[in-house]
Each structure stands twice: as structure tokens, then as C-alpha cells.
N, C-alpha and C. Protein backbone atom coordinates (compact mmCIF):
# COMPACT_ATOMS: atom_id res chain seq x y z
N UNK A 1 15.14 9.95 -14.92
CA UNK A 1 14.31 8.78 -14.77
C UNK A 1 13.05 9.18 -14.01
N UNK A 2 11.87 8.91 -14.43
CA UNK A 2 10.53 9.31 -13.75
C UNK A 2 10.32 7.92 -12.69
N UNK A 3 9.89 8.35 -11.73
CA UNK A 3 9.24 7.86 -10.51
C UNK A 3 8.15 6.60 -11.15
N UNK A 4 7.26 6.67 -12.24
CA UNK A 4 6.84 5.48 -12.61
C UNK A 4 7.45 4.30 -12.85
N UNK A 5 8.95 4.66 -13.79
CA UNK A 5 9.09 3.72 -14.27
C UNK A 5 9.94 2.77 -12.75
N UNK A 6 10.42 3.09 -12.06
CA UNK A 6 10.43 2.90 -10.85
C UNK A 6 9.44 2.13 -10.02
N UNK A 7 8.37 2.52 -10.15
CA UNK A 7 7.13 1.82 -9.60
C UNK A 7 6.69 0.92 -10.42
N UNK A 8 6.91 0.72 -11.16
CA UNK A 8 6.52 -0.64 -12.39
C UNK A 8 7.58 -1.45 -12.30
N UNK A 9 9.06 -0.92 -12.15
CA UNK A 9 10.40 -2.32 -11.62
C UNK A 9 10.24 -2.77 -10.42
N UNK A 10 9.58 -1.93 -9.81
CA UNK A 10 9.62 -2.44 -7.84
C UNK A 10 8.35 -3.55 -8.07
N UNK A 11 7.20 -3.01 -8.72
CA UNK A 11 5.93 -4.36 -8.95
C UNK A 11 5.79 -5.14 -9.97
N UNK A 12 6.97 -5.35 -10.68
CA UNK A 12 7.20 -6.74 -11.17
C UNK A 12 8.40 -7.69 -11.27
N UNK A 13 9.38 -7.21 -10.47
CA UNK A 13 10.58 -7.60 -10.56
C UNK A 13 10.41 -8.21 -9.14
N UNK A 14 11.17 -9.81 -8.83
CA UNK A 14 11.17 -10.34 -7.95
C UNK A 14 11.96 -9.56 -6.97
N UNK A 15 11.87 -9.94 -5.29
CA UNK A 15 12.19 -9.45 -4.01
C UNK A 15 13.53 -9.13 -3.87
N UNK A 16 14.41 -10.18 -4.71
CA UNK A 16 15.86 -9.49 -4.01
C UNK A 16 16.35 -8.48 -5.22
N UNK A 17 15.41 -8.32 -6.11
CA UNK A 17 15.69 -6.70 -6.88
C UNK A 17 15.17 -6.38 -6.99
N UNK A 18 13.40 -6.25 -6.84
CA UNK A 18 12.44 -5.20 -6.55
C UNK A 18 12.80 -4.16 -5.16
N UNK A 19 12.91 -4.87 -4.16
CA UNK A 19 13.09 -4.66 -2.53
C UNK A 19 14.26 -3.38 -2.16
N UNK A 20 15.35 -3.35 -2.81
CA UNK A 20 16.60 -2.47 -2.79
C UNK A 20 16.26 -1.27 -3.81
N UNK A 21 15.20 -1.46 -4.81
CA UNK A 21 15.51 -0.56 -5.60
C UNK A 21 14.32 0.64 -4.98
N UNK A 22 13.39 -0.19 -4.42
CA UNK A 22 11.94 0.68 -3.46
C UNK A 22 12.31 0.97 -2.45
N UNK A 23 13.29 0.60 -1.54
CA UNK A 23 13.80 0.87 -0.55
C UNK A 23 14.77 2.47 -0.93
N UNK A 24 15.45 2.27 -1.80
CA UNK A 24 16.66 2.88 -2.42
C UNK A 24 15.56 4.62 -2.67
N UNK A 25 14.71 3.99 -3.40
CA UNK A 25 14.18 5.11 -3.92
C UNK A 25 13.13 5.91 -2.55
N UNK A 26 12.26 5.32 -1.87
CA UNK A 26 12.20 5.81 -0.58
C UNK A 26 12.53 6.93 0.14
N UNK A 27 14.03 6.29 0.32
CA UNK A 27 14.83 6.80 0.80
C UNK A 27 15.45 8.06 0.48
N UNK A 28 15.58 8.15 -1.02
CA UNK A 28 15.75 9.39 -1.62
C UNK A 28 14.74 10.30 -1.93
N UNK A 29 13.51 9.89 -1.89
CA UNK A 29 11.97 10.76 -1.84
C UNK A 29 11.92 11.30 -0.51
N UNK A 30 12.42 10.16 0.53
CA UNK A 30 11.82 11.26 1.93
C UNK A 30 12.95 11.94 2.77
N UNK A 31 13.84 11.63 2.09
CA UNK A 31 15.17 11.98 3.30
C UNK A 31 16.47 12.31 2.42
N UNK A 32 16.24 12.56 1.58
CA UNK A 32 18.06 12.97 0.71
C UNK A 32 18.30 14.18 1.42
N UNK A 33 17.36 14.90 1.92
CA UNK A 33 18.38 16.50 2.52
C UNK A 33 18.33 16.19 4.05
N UNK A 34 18.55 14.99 4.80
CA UNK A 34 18.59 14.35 5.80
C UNK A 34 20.10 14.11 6.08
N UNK A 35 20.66 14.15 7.42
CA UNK A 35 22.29 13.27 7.39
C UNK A 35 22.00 12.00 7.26
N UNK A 36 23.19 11.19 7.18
CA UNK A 36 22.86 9.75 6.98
C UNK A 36 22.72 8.68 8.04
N UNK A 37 22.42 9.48 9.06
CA UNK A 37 21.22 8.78 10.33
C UNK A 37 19.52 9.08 9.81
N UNK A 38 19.63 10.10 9.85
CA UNK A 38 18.40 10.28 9.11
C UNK A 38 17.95 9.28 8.00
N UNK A 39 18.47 9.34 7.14
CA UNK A 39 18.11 8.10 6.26
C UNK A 39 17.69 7.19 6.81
N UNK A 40 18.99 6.53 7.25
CA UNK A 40 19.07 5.51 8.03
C UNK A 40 17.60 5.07 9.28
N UNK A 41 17.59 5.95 9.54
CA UNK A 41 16.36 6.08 10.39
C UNK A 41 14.99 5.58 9.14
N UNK A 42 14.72 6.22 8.36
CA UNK A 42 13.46 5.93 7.10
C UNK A 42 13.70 4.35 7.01
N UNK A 43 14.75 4.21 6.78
CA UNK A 43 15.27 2.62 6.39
C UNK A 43 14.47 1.44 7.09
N UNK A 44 14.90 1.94 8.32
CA UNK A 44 14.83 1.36 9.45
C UNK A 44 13.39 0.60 9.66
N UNK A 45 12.35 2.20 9.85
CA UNK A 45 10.97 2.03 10.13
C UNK A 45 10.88 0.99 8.87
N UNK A 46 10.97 1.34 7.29
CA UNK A 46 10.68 0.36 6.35
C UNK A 46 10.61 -0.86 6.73
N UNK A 47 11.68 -1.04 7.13
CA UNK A 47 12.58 -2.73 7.23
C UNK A 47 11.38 -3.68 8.75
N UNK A 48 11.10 -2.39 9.85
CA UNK A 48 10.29 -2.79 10.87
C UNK A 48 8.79 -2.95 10.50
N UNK A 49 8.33 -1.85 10.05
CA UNK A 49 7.34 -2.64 9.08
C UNK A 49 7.10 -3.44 8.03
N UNK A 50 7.88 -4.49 7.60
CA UNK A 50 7.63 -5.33 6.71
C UNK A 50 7.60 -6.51 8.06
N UNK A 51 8.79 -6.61 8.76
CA UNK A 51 8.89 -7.25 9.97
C UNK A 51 7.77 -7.47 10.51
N UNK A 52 6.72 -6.75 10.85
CA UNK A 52 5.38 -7.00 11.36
C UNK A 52 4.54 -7.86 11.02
N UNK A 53 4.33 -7.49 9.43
CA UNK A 53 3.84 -8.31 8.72
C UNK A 53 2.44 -7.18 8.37
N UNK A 54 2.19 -6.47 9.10
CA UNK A 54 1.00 -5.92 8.40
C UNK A 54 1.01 -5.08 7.83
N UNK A 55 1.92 -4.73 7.14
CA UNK A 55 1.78 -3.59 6.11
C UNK A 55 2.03 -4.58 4.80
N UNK A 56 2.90 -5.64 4.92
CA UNK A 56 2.91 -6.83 3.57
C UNK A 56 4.24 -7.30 3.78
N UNK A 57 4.58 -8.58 3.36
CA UNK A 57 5.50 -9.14 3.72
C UNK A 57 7.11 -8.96 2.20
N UNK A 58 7.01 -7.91 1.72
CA UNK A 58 7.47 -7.79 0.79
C UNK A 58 8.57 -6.03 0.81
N UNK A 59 9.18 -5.34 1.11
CA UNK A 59 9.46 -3.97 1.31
C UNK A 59 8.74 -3.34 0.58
N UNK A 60 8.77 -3.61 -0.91
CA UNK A 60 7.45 -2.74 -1.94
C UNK A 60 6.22 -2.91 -1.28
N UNK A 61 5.68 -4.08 -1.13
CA UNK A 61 4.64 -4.05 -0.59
C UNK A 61 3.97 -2.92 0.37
N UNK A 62 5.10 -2.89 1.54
CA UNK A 62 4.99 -1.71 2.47
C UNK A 62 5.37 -0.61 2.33
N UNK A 63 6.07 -0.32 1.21
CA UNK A 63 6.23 0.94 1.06
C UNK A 63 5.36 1.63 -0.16
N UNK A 64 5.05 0.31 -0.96
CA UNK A 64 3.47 1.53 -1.86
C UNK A 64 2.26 1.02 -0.74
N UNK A 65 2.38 1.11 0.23
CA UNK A 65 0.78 1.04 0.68
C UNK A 65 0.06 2.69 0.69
N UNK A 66 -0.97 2.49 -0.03
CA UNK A 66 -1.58 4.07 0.02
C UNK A 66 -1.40 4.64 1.26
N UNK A 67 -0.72 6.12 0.32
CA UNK A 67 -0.47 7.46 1.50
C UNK A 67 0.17 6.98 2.45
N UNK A 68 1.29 6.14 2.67
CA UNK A 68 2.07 6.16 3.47
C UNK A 68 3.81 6.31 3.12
N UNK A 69 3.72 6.30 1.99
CA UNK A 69 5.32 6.61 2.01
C UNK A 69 5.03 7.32 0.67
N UNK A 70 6.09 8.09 0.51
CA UNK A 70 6.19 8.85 -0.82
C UNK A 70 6.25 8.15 -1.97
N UNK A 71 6.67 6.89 -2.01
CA UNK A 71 6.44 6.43 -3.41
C UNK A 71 4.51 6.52 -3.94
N UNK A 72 3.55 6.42 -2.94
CA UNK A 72 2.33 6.56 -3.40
C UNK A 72 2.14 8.25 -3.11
N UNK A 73 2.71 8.82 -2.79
CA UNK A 73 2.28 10.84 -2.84
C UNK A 73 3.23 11.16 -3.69
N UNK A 74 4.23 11.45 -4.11
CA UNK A 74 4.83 11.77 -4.75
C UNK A 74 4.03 11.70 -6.38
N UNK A 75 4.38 12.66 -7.69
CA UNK A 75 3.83 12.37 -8.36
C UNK A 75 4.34 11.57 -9.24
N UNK A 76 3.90 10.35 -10.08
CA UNK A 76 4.74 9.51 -11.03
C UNK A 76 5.31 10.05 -11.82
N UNK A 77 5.54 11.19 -12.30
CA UNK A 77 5.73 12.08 -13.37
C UNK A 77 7.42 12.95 -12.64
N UNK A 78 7.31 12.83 -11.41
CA UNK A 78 8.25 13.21 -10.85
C UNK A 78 9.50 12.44 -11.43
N UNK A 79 10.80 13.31 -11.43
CA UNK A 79 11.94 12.40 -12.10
C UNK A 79 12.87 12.84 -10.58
N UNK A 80 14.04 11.92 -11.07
CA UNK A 80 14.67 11.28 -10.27
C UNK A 80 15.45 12.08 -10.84
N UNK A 81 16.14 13.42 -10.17
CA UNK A 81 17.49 14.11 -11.25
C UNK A 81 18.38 14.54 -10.65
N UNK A 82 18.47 14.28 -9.27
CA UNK A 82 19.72 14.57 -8.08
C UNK A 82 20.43 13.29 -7.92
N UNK A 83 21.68 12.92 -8.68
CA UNK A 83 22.28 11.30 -9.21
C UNK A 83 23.08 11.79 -8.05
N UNK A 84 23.88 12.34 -7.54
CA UNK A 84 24.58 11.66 -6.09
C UNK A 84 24.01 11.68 -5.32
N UNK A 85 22.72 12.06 -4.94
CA UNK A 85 21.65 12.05 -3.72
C UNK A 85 20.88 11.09 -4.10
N UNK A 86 20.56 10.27 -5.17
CA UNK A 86 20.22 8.86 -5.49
C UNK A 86 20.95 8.21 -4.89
N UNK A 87 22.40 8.22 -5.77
CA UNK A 87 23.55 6.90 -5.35
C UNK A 87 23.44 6.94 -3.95
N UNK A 88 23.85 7.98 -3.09
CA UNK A 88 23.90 8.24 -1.75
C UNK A 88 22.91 7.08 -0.68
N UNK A 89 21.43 7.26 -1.99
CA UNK A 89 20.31 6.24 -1.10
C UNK A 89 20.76 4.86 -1.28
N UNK A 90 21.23 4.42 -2.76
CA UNK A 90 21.69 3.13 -2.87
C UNK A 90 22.79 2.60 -2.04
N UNK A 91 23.26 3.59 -1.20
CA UNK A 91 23.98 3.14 -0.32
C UNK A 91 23.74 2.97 1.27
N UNK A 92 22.90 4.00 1.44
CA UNK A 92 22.26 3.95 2.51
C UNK A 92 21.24 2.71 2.52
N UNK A 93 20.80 2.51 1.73
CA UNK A 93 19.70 1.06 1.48
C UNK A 93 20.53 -0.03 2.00
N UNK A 94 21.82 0.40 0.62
CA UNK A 94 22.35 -1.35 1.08
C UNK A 94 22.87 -1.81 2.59
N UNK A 95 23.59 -0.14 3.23
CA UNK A 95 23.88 -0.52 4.85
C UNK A 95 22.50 -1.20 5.42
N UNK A 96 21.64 -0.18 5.30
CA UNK A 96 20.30 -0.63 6.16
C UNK A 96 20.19 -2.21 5.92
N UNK A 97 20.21 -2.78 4.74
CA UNK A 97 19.72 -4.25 4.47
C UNK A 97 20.78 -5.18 5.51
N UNK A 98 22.14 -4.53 5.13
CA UNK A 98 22.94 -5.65 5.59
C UNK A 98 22.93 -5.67 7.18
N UNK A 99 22.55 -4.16 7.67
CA UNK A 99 22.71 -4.23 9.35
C UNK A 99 21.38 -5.01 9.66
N UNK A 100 19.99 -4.67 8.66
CA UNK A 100 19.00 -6.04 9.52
C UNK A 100 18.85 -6.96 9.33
N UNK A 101 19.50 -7.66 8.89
CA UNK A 101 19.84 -9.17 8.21
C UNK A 101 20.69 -9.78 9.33
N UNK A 102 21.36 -8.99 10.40
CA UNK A 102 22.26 -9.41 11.78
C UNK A 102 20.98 -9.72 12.76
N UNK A 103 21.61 -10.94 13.51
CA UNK A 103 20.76 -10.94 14.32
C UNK A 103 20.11 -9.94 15.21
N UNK A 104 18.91 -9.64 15.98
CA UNK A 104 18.19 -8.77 16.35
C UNK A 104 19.36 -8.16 17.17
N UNK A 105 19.54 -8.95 18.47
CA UNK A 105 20.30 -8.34 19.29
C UNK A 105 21.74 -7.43 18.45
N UNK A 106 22.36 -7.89 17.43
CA UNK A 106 23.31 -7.16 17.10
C UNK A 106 23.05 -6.30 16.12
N UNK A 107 22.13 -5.55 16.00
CA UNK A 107 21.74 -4.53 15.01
C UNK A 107 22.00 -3.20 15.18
N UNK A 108 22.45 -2.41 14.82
CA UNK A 108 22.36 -0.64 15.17
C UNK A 108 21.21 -0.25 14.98
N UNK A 109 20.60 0.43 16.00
CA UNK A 109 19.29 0.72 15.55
C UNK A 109 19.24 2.49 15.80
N UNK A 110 18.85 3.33 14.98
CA UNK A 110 18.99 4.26 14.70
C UNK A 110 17.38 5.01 15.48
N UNK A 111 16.25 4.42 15.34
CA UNK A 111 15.30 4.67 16.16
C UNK A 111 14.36 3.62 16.77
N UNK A 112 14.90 3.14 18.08
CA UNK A 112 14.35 2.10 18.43
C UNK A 112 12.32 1.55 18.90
N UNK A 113 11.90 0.97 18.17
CA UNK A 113 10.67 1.39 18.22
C UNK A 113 9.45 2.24 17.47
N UNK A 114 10.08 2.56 16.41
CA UNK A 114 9.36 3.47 16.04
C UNK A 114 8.78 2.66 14.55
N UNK A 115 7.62 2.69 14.17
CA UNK A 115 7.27 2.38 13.11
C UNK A 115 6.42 3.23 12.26
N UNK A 116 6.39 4.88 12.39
CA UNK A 116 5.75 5.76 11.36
C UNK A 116 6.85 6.66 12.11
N UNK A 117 6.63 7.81 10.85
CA UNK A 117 7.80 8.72 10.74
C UNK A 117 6.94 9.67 9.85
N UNK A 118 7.42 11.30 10.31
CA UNK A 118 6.87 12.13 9.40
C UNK A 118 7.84 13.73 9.56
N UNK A 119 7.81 14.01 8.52
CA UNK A 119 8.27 15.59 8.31
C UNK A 119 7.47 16.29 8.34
N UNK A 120 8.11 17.03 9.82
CA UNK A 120 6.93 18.59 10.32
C UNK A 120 6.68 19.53 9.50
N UNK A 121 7.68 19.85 8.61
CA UNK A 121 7.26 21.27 7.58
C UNK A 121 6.30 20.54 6.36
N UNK A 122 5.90 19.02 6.00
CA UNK A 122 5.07 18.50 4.74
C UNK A 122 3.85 18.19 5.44
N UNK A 123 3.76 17.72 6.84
CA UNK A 123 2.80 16.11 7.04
C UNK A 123 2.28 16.70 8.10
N UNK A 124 1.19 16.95 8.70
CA UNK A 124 0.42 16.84 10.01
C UNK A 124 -0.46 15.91 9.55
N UNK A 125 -0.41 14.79 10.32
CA UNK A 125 -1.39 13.64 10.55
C UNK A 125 -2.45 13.26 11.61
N UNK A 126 -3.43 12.64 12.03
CA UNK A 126 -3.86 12.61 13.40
C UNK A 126 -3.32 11.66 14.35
N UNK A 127 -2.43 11.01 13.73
CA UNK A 127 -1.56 9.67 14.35
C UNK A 127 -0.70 10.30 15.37
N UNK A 128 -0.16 11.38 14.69
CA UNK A 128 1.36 12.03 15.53
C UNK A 128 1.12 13.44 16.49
N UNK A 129 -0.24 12.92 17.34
CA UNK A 129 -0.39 14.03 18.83
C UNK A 129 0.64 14.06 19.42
N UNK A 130 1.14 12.63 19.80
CA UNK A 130 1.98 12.86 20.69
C UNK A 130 3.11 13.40 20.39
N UNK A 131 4.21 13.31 21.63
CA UNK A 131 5.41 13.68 20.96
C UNK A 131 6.04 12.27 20.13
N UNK A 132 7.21 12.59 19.46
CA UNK A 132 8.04 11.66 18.58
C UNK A 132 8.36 10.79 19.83
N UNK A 133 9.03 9.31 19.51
CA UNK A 133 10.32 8.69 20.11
C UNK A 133 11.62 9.59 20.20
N UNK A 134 11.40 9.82 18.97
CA UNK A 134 13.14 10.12 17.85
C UNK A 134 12.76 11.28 16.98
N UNK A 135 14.18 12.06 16.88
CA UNK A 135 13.46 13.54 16.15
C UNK A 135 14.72 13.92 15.85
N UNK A 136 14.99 13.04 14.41
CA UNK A 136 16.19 13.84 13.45
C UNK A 136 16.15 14.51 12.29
N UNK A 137 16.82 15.82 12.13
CA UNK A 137 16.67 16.76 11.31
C UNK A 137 15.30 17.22 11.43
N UNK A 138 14.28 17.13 10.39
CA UNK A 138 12.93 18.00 10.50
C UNK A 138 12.04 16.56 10.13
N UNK A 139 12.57 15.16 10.97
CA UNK A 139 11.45 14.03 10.59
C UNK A 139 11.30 13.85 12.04
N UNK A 140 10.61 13.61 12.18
CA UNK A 140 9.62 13.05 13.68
C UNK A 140 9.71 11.49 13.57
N UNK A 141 9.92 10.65 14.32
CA UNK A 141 9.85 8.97 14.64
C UNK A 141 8.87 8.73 15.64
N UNK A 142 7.99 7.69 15.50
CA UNK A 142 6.99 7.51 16.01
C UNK A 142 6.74 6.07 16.19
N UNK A 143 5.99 5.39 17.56
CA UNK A 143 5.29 4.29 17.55
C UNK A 143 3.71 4.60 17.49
N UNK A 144 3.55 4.04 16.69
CA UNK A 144 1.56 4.28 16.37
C UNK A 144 0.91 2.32 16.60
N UNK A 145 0.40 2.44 17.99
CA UNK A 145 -0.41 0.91 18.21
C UNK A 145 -1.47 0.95 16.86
């Protein structure tokens, strides 16, 4: 399955099945050779930035915003061909949804605070001088005002 056709179900298919499947896929673009905190962690920031409101009030929304998550770097042409490291995300998605859907106070939060995230061996940005919050496997967690 190519990465477009993916990006054409996430931007026209309504929220409660656009949202899991951009999330899902995400998740498997930036973190499948991650443990499943790691994931979990990608999830997370997603779910906190939609929460804000300024990246868009939609998970697709915030996750194709240019050059910030791999669904807009990645190439459309790219296919999707590691099926248990997919499924793996569809599962990791669905925990993530159902743990932030609990009220705030009862949530697991995997990196508290952090709303950008980047992998040291792909990404040097000018955002991430400082050090991380949170620093699992080879992704860096970050609060950026």
C-alpha cells in the first residue's frame, strides 16, 4: 500500500476514521523500530498537539502540517510493506486513543510535556538546542514555546 493512498483516506474520510488511520500510520513512519513506549510517546505528542488547538483541531490535521511529521516528508510513493510493524501501530494508536480519552488526571503519560519530538540520527532542527524532556531509544521529546 503506498503512503498516498493513505493520505487521500486520512483527507477525506470523516474524524473517527480518518484520525486512527493518520495516527496509525504516523506512528509506523516515525517509530516502528522504537519499543512500545516509544511509540507510545509519538502518540502522545500527536494527541497533545491537536489538544492545543494550534496545529488543527482534527489529528490529520496536525499531523500533515508541513514538515512536521512524516506523513508530509516521507515520500508518497513510499509503500507501507512491514504488515506486523503496521498492525503493531494499529495497536499502539488504538491504546494511545483510549488512554486520552480518560480523564486528564488519569492518563499514563509516557512524556509529560512535551509537544515536538525528533530522531537524532534523521533531524537536526533549530527548535531542539536544548536538551530533550524525554529521550527514548534514538527520539528526543521536547517542549518548544
Amino acid at each position: 500500500m503506498k503512503l498516498a493512498w493513505i493520505i487521500w483516506l486520512g483527507s477525506f474520510s470523516p474524524a473517527p476514521l480518518a484520525d486512527p488511520v493518520c495516527l496509525a500510520t504516523t506512528v509506523y513512519l516515525e517509530s516502528r523500530n522504537q519499543i512500545r513506549d516509544g511509540q507510545l510517546a509519538v502518540a502522545e505528542v500527536a494527541l497533545r498537539r491537536r489538544d492545543s488547538g494550534r496545529y488543527g483541531n482534527r489529528l490529520c490535521e496536525v499531523l500533515m502540517q508541513p514538515k512536521q511529521f512524516a506523513l508530509t516528508l516521507a515520500s508518497p510513493d513510499q509503500r507501507i510493506d512491514d504488515w506486523p510493524a503496521f498492525w503493531e501501530s494499529w495497536k499502539v494508536s488504538a491504546q494511545a486513543l483510549r488512554n486520552w480519552a480518560l480523564p486528564e488526571p488519569q492518563r499514563r503519560l509516557i512524556v509529560p510535556g512535551a509537544d515536538h519530538f525528533l530522531a537524532f540520527e534523521r533531524v537536526r532542527v533549530g527548535w531542539s538546542g536544548g536538551a530533550p524532556l524525554h529521550v527514548i531509544g534514538d527520539h528526543g521529546f521536547y517542549r518548544v514555546d
